[in-house]
Protein backbone atom coordinates (compact mmCIF):
# COMPACT_ATOMS: atom_id res chain seq x y z
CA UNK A 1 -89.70 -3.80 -18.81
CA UNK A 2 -89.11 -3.22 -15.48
CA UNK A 3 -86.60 -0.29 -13.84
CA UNK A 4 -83.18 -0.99 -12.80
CA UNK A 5 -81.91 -0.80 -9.43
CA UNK A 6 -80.50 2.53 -8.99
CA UNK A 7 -77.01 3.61 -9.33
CA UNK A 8 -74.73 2.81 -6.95
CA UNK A 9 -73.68 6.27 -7.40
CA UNK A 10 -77.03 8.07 -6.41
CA UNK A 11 -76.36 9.23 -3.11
CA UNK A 12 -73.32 11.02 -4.91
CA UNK A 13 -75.66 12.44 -7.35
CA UNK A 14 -78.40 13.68 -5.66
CA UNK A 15 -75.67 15.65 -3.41
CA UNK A 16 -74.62 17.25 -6.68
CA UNK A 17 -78.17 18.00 -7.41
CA UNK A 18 -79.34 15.05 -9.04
CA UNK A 19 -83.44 14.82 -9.38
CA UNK A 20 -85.79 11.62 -10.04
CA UNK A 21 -84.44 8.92 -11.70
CA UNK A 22 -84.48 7.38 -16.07
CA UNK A 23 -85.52 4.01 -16.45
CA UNK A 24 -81.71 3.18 -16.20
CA UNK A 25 -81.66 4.20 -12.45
CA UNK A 26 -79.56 7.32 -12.90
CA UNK A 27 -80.82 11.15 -12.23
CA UNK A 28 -83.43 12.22 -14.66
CA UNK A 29 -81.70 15.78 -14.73
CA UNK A 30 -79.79 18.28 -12.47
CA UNK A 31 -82.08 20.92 -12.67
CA UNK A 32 -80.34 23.21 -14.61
CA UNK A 33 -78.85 22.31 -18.26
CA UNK A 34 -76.73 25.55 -18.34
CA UNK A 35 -75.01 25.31 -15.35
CA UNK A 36 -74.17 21.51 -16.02
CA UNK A 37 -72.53 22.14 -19.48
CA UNK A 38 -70.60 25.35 -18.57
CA UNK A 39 -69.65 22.88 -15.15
CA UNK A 40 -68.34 20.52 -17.56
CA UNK A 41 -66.45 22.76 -20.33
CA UNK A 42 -64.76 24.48 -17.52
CA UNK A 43 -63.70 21.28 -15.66
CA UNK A 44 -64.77 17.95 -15.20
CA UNK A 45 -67.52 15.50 -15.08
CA UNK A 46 -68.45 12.44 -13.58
CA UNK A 47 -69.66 9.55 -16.35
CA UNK A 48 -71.68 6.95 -14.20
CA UNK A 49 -71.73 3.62 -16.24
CA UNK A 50 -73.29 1.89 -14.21
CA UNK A 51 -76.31 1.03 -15.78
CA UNK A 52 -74.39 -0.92 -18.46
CA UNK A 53 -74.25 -4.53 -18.55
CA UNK A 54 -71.29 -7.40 -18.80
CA UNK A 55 -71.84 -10.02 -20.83
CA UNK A 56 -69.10 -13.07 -20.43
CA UNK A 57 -69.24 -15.75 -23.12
CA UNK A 58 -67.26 -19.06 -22.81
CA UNK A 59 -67.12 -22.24 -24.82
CA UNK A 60 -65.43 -23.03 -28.01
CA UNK A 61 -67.50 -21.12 -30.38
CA UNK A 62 -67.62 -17.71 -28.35
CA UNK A 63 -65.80 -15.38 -30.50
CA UNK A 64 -67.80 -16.95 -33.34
CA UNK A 65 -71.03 -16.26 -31.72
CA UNK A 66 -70.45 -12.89 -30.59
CA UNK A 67 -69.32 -11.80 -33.69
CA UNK A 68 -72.48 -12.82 -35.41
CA UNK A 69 -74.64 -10.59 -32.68
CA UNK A 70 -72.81 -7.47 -31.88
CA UNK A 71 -71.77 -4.38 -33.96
CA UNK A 72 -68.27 -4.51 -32.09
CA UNK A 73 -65.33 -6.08 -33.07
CA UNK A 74 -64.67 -9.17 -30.42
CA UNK A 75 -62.01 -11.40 -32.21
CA UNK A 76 -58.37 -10.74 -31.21
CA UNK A 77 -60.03 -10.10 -27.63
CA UNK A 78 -57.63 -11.35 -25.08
CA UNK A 79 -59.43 -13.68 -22.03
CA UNK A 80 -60.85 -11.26 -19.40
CA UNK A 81 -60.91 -8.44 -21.71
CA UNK A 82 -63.70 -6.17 -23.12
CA UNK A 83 -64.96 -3.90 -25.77
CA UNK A 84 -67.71 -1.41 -25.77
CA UNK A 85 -70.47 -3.03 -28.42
CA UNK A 86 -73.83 -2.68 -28.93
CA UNK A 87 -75.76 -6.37 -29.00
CA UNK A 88 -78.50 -6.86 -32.02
């Protein structure tokens, strides 16, 4: 499996201290684990979800199909909607 294509995000990152990069194309750490959480429990954080992928379905049998292969629940979706699942 090959990496992804970094983060669109990674210039913004590595200003903030972000070092190396995970398989998903996002800073391997921030050098310091301590600072980060304390950072984050007295303010705010930045999630990058970026390395997550959209999967569109179409046809007559989507819902039906995407039921059967993700841990989410996808019926009752409206057209151009979304739900966070997890595909097996």
């Amino acid at each position: 499996m090959s990496a992804r294509r970094p983060s669109p995000l990674l210039d913004t990152h590595r200003a903030a201290g972000g070092r190396g990069l995970d398989d998903a194309g996002l800073p391997a750490d921030f050098g310091d684990p301590d600072a980060e959480y304390r950072a984050l429990t007295a303010g705010a954080g930045l999630v990058d979800l970026s390395a997550r992928d959209l999967l569109r379905a179409s046809g007559t049998d989507h819902l039906s199909v995407l039921h059967a292969i993700s841990t989410g629940v996808v019926d009752g979706l409206s057209p151009g909607s979304g739900a966070l699942t997890v595909l097996t």
